[in-house]
C-alpha atoms as a PDB file:
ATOM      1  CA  UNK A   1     -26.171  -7.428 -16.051  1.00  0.00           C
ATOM      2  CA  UNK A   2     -27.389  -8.824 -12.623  1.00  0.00           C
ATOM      3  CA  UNK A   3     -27.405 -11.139 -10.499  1.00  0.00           C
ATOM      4  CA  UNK A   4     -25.645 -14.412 -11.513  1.00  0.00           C
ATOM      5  CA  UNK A   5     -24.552 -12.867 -14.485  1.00  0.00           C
ATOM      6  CA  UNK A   6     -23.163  -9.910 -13.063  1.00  0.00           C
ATOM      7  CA  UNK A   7     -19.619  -9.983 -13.411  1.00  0.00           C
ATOM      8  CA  UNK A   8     -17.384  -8.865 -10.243  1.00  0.00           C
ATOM      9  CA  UNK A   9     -14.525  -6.678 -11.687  1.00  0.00           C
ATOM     10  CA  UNK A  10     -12.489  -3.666 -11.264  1.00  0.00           C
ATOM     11  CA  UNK A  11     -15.298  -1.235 -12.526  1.00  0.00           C
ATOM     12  CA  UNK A  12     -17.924  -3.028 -10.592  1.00  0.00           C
ATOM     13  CA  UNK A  13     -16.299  -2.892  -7.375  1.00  0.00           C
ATOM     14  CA  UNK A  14     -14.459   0.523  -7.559  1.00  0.00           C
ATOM     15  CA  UNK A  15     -16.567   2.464  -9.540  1.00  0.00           C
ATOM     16  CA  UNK A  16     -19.763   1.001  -9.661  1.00  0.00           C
ATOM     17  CA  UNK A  17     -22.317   0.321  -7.278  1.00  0.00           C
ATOM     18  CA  UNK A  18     -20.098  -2.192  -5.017  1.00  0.00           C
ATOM     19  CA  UNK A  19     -17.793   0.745  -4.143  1.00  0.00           C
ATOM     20  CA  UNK A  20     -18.929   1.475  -0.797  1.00  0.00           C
ATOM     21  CA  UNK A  21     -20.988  -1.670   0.300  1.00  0.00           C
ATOM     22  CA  UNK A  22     -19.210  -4.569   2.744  1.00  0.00           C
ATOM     23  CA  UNK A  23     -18.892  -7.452   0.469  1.00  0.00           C
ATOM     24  CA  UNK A  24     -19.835 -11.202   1.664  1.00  0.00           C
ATOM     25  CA  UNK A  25     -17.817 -13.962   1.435  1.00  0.00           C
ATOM     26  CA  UNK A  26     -19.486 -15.103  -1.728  1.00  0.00           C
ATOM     27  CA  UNK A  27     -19.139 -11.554  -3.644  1.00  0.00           C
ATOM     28  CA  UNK A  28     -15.101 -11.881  -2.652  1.00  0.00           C
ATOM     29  CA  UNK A  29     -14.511 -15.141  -4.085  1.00  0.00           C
ATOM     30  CA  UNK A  30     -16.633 -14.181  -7.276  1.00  0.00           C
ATOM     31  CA  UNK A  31     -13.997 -10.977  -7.750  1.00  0.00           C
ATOM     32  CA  UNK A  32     -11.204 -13.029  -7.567  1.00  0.00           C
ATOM     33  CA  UNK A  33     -12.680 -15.837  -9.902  1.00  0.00           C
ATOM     34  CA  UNK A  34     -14.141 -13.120 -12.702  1.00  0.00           C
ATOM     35  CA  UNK A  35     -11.063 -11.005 -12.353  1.00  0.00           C
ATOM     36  CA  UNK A  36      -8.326 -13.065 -12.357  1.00  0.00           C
ATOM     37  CA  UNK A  37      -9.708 -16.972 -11.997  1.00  0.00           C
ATOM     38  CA  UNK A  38      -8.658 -17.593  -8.139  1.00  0.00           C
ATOM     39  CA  UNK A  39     -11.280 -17.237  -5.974  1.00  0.00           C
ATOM     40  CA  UNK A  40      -8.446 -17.293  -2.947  1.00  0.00           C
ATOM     41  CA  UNK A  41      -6.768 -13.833  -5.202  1.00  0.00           C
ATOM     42  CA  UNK A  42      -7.883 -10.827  -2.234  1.00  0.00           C
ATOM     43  CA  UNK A  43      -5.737 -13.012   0.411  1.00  0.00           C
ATOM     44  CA  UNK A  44      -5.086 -10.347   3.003  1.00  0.00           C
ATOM     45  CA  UNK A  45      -3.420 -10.296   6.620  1.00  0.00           C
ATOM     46  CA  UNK A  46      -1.764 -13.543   5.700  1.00  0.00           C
ATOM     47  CA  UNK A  47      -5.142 -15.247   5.433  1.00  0.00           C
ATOM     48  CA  UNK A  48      -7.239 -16.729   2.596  1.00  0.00           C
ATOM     49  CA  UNK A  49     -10.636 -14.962   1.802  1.00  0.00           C
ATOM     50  CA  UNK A  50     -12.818 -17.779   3.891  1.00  0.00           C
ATOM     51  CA  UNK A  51     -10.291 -17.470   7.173  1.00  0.00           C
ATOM     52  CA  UNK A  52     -10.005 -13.641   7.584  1.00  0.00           C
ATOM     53  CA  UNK A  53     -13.837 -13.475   6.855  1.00  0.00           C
ATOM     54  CA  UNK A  54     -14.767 -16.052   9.615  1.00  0.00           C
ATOM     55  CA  UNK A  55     -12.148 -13.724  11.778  1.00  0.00           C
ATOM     56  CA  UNK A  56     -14.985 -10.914  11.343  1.00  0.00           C
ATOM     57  CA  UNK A  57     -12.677  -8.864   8.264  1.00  0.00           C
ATOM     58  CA  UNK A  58     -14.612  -6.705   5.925  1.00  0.00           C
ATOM     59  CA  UNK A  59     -13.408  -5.387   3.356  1.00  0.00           C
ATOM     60  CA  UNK A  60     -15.690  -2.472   0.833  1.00  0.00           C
ATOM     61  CA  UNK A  61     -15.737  -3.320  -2.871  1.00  0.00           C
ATOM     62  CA  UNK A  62     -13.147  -0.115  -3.446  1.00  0.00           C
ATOM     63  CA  UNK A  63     -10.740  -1.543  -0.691  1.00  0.00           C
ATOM     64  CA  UNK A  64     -10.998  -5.236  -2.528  1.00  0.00           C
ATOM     65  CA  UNK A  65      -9.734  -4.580  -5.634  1.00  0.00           C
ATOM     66  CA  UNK A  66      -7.240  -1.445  -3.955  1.00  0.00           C
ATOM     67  CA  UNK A  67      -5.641  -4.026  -0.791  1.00  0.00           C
ATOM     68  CA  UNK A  68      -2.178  -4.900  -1.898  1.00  0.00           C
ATOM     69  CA  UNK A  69      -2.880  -8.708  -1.609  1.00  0.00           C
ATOM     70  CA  UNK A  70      -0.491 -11.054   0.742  1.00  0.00           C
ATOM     71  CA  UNK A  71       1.477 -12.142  -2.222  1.00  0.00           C
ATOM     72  CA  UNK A  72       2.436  -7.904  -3.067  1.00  0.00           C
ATOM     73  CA  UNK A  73       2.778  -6.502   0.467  1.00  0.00           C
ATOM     74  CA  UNK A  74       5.100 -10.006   1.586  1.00  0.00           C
ATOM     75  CA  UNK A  75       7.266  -9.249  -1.415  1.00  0.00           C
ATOM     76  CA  UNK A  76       7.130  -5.693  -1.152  1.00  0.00           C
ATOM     77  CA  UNK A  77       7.927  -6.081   3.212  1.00  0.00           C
ATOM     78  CA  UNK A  78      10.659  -8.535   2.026  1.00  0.00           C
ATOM     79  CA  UNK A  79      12.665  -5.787  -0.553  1.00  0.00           C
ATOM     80  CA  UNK A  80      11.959  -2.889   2.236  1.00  0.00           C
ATOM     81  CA  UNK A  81      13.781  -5.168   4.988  1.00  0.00           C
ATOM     82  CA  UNK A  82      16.596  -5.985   2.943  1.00  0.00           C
ATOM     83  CA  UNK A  83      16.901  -2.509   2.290  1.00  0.00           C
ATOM     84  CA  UNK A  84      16.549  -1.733   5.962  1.00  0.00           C
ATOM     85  CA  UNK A  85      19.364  -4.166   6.910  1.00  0.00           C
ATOM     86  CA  UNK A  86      21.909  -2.157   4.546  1.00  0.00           C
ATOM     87  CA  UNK A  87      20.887   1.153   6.465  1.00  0.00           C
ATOM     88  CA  UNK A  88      22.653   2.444   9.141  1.00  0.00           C
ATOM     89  CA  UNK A  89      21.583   2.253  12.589  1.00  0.00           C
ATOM     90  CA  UNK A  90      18.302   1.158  11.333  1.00  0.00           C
ATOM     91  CA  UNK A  91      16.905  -0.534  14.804  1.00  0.00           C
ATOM     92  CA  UNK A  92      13.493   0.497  15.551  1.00  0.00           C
ATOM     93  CA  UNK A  93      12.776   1.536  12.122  1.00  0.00           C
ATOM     94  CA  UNK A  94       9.313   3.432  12.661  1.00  0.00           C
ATOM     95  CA  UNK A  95       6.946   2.717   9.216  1.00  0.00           C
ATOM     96  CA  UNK A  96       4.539   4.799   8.501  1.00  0.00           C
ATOM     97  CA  UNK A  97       1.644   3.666   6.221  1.00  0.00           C
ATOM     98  CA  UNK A  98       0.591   6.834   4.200  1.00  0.00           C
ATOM     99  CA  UNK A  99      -2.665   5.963   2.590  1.00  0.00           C
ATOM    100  CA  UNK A 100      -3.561   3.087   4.937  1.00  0.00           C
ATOM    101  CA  UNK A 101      -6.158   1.647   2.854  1.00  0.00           C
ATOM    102  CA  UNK A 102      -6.739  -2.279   4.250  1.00  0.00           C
ATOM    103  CA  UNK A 103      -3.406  -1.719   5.712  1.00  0.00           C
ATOM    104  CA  UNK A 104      -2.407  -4.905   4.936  1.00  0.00           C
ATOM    105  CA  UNK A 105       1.137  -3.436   3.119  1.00  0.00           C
ATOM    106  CA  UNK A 106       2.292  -2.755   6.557  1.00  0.00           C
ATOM    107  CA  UNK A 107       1.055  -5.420   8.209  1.00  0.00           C
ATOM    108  CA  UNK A 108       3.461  -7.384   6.162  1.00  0.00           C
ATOM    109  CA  UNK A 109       6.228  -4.726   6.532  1.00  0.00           C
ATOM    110  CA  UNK A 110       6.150  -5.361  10.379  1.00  0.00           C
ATOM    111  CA  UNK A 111       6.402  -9.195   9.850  1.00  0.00           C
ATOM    112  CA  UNK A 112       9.711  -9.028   7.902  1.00  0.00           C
ATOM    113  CA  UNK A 113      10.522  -6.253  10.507  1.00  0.00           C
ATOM    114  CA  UNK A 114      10.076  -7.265  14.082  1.00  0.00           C
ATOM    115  CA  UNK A 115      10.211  -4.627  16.781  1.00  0.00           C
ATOM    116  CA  UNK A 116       9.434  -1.701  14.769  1.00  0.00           C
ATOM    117  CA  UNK A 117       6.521   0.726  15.325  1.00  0.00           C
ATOM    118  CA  UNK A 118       4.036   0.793  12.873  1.00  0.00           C
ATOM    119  CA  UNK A 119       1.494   3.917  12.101  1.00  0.00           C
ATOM    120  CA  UNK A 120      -0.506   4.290   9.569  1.00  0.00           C
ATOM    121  CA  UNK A 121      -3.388   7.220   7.697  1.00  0.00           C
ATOM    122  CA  UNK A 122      -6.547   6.541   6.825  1.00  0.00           C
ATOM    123  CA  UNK A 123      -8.532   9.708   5.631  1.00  0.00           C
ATOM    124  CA  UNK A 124     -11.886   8.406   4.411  1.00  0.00           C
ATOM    125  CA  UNK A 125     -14.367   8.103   7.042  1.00  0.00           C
ATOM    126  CA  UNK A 126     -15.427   4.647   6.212  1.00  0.00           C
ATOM    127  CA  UNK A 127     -12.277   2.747   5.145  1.00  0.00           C
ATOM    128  CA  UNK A 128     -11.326   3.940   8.541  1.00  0.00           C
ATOM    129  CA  UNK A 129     -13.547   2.570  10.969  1.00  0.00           C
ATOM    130  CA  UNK A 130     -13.519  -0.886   8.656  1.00  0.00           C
ATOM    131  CA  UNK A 131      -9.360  -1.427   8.402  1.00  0.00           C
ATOM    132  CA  UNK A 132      -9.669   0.133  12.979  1.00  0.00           C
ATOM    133  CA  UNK A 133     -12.005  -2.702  13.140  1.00  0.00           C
ATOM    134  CA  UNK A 134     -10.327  -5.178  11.272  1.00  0.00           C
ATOM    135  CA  UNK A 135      -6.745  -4.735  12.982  1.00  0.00           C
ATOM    136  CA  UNK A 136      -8.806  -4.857  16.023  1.00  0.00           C
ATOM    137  CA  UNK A 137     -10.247  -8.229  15.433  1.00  0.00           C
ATOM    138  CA  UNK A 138      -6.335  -9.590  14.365  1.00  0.00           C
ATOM    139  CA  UNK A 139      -5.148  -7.835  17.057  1.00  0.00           C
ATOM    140  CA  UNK A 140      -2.327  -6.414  14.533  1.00  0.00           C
ATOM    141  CA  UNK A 141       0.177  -3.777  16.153  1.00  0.00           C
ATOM    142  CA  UNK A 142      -0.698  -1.289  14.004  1.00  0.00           C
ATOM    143  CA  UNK A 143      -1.836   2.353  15.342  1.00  0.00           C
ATOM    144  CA  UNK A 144      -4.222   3.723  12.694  1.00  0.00           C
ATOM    145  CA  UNK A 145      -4.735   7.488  12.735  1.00  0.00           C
ATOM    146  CA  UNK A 146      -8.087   9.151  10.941  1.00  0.00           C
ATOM    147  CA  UNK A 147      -6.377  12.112   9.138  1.00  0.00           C
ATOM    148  CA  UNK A 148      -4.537  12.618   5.929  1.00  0.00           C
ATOM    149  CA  UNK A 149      -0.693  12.157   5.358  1.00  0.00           C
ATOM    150  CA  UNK A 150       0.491  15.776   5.994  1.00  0.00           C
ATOM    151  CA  UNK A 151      -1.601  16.141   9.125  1.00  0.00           C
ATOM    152  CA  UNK A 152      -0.422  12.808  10.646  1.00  0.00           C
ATOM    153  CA  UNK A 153       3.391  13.274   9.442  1.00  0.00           C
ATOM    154  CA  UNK A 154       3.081  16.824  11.259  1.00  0.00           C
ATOM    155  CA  UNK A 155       2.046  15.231  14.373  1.00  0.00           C
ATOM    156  CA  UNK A 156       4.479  12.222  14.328  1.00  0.00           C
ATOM    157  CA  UNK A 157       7.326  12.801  16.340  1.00  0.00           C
ATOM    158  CA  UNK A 158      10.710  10.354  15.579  1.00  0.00           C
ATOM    159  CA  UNK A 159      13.762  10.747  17.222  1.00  0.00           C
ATOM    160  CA  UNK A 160      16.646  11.977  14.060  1.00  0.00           C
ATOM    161  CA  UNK A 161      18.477   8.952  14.437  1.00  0.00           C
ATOM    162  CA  UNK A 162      15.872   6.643  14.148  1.00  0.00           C
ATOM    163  CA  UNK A 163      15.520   5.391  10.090  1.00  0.00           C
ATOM    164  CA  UNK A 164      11.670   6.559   8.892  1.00  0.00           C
ATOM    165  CA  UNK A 165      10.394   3.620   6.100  1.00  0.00           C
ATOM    166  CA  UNK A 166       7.718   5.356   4.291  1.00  0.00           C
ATOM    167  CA  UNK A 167       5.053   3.139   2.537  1.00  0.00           C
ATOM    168  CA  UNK A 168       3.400   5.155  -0.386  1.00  0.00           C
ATOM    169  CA  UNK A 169       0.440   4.271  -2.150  1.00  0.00           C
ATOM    170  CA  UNK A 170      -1.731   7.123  -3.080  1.00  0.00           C
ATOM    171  CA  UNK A 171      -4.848   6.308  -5.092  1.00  0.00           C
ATOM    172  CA  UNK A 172      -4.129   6.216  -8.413  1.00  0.00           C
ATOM    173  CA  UNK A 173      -7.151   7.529 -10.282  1.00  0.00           C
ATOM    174  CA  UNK A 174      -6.285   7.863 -13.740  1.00  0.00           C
ATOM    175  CA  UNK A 175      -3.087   8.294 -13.131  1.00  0.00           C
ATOM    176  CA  UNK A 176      -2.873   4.355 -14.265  1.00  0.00           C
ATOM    177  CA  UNK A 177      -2.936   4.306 -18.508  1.00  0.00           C
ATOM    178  CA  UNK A 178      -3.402   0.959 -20.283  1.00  0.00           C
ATOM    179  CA  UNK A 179      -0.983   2.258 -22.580  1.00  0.00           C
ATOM    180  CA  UNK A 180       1.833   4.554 -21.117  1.00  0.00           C
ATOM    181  CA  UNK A 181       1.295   2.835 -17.677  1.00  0.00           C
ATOM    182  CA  UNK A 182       1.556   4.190 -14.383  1.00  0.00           C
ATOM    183  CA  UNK A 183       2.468   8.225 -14.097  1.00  0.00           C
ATOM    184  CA  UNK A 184       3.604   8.802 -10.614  1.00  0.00           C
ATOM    185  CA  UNK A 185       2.782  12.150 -11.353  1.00  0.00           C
ATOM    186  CA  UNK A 186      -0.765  11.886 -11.683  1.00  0.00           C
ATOM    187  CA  UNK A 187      -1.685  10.081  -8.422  1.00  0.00           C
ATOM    188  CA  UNK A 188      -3.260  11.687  -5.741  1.00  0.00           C
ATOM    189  CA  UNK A 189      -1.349  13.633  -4.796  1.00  0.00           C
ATOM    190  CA  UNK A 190       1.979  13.158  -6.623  1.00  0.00           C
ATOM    191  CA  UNK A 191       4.471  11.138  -5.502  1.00  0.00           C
ATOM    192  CA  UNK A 192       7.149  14.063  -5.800  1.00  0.00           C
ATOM    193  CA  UNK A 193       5.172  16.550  -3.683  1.00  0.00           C
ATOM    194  CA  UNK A 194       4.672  13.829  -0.745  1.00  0.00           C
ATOM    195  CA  UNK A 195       8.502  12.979  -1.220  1.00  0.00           C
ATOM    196  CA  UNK A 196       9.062  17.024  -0.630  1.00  0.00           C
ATOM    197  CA  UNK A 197       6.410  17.119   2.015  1.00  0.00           C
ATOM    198  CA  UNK A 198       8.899  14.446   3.729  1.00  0.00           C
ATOM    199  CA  UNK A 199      12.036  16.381   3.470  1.00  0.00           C
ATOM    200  CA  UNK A 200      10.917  19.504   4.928  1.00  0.00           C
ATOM    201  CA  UNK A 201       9.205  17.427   7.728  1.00  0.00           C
ATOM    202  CA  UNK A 202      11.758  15.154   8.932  1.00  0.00           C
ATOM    203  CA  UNK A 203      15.272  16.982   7.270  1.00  0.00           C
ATOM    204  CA  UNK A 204      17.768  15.431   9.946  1.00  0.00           C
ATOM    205  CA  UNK A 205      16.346  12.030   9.560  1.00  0.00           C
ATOM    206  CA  UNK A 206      17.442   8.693   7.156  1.00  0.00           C
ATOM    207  CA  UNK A 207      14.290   7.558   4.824  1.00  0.00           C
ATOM    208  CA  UNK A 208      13.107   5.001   2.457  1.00  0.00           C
ATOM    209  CA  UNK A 209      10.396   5.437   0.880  1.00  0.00           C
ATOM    210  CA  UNK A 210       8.431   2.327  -0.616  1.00  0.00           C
ATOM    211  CA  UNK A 211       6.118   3.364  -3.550  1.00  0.00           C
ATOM    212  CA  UNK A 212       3.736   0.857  -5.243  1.00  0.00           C
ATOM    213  CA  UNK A 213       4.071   1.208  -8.453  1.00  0.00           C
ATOM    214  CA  UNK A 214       2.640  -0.962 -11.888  1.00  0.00           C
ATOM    215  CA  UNK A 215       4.792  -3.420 -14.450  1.00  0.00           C
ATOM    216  CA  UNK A 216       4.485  -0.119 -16.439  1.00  0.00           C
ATOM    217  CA  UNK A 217       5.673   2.814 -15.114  1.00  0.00           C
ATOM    218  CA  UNK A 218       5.487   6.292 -17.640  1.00  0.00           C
ATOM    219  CA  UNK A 219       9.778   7.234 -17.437  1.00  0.00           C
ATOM    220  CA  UNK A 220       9.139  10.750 -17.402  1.00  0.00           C
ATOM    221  CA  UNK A 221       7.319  10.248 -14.290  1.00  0.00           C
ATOM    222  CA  UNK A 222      10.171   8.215 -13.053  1.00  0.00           C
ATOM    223  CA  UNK A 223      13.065  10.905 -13.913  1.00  0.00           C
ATOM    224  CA  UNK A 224      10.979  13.822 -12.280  1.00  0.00           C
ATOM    225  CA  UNK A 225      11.585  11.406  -8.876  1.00  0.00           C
ATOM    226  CA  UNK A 226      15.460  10.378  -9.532  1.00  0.00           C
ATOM    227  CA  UNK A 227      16.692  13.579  -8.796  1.00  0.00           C
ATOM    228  CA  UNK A 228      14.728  13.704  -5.469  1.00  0.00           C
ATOM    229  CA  UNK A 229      16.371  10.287  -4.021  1.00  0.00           C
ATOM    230  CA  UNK A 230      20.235   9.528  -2.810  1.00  0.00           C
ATOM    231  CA  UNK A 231      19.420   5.916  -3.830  1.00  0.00           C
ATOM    232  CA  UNK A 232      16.841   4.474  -6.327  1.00  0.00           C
ATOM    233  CA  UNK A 233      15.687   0.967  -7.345  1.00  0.00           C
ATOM    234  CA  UNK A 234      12.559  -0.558  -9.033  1.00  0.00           C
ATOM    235  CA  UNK A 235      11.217  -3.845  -8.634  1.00  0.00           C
ATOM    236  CA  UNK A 236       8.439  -5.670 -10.543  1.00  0.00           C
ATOM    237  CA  UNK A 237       7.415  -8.949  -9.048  1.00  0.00           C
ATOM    238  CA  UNK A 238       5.849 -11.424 -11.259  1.00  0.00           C
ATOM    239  CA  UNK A 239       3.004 -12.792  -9.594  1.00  0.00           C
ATOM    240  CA  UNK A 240       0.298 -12.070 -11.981  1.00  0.00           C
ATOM    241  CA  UNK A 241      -0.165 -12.514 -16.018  1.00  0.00           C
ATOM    242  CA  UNK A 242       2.214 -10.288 -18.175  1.00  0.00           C
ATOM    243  CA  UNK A 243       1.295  -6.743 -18.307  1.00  0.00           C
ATOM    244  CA  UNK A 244      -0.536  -7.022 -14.893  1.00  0.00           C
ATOM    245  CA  UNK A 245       2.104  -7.042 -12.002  1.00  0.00           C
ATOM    246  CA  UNK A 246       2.510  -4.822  -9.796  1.00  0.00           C
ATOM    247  CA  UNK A 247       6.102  -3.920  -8.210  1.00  0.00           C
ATOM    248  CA  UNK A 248       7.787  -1.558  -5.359  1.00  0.00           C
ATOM    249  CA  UNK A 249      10.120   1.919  -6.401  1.00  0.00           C
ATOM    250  CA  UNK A 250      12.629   2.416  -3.707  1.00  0.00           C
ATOM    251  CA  UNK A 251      14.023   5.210  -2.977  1.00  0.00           C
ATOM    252  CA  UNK A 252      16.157   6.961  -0.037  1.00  0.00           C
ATOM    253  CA  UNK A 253      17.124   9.958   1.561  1.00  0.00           C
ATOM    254  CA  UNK A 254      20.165  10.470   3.950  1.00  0.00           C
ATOM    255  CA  UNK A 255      21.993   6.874   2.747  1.00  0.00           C
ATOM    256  CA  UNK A 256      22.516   5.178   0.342  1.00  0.00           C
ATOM    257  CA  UNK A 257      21.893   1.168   0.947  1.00  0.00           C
END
């Protein structure tokens, strides 16, 4: 199909030719129409599409349909602060953004959290510069790093004291199965091995880690991480059609909440 009758979806705009070009405003509100019948769906940075656009934010085909829209990442920041709040000595939680993406996760994470320090990793050349130049434009207090998780963890430097909030959202790949759901085992990388990449990097410190996970989540893939975490909880949030929502697995290291 083309043109008129192309239809903007998931395979269009992350695997197909869309991938890697800037969408206009128009291309936007047709994803959110064809895809889920809202042309306002990628709201991002607290904005609707037409408001962060005229604001000068881009955003690639891939990063459209991967962003964790405002009505995830508020939900999601609101179940990581109350978490926070039940931690001890948890002022000036630093959170860390692993897989940066639009960044837009922790850009809500700060608002329900005032005062923290946010950093975040973007490895791909291009999704970097776009998100740098975005949070420039919103002027968001955000301090976006260009190198993988492991090299920017190894470089981050946070007092033992201090409470580390961990935002984890690898890319999925096909990790995601239409019918056994989400294995966290699958993603890229693992969600175990970046848990254990954690606890040898930062062993004196208190962590939660806040990993976006699907309405369906493969157990297995959920036991494998149980044994790994202090304290665990899942949340789905119901903000799309059944069998389509997204939620947040929380987990922690040195407390329990």
């Amino acid at each position: 199909m083309t043109g008129a009758h192309l239809r903007y979806d998931r395979e269009l705009l992350l695997l197909g030719a869309k991938r890697n070009q800037e969408l206009d405003l128009p291309e936007v509100h047709r994803y959110g129409l064809d895809s889920y019948g809202d042309a306002d769906y990628v709201s991002i940075y607290g904005l609707r599409p037409v408001d962060w656009y005229a604001k000068g934010v881009r955003l690639l085909g891939r990063t459209a349909v991967e962003c964790t829209r405002d009505a995830l990442a508020d939900s999601i920041g609101r179940e990581v602060a109350a978490v926070v709040a039940r931690a001890p000595g948890a002022n000036d939680a630093v959170l860390v953004d692993l897989f940066a993406g639009s960044g837009n996760t922790l850009y809500w994470m700060l608002h329900h959290l005032p005062g923290s320090h946010g950093i975040a990793f973007e490895l791909d050349p291009v999704v970097f510069a776009l998100t740098s130049r975005n949070l420039a434009a919103l002027e968001a207090p955000i301090q976006l790093q260009h190198v993988d998780y492991e090299a920017g963890l190894a470089s981050t430097t946070v007092a033992s004291e201090k409470l580390i909030v961990l935002f984890v959202a690898p890319p999925w790949g096909t990790a995601l199965d239409k019918t056994n759901g989400l294995d966290l085992r699958g993603t890229t990388p693992p969600i175990a091995q970046i848990v254990d990449f954690v606890e040898r990097r930062f062993p004196q410190n208190r962590v939660l880690f806040a990993t976006q996970i699907y309405e369906k989540v493969d157990p297995a893939s959920i036991a494998d991480l149980k044994p790994r975490f202090d304290w665990m909880d899942v949340r789905v949030f119901d903000l799309n059609a059944p069998g389509q929502n997204h939620g947040v697995l929380l987990g922690t290291r040195g407390f329990e909440p």
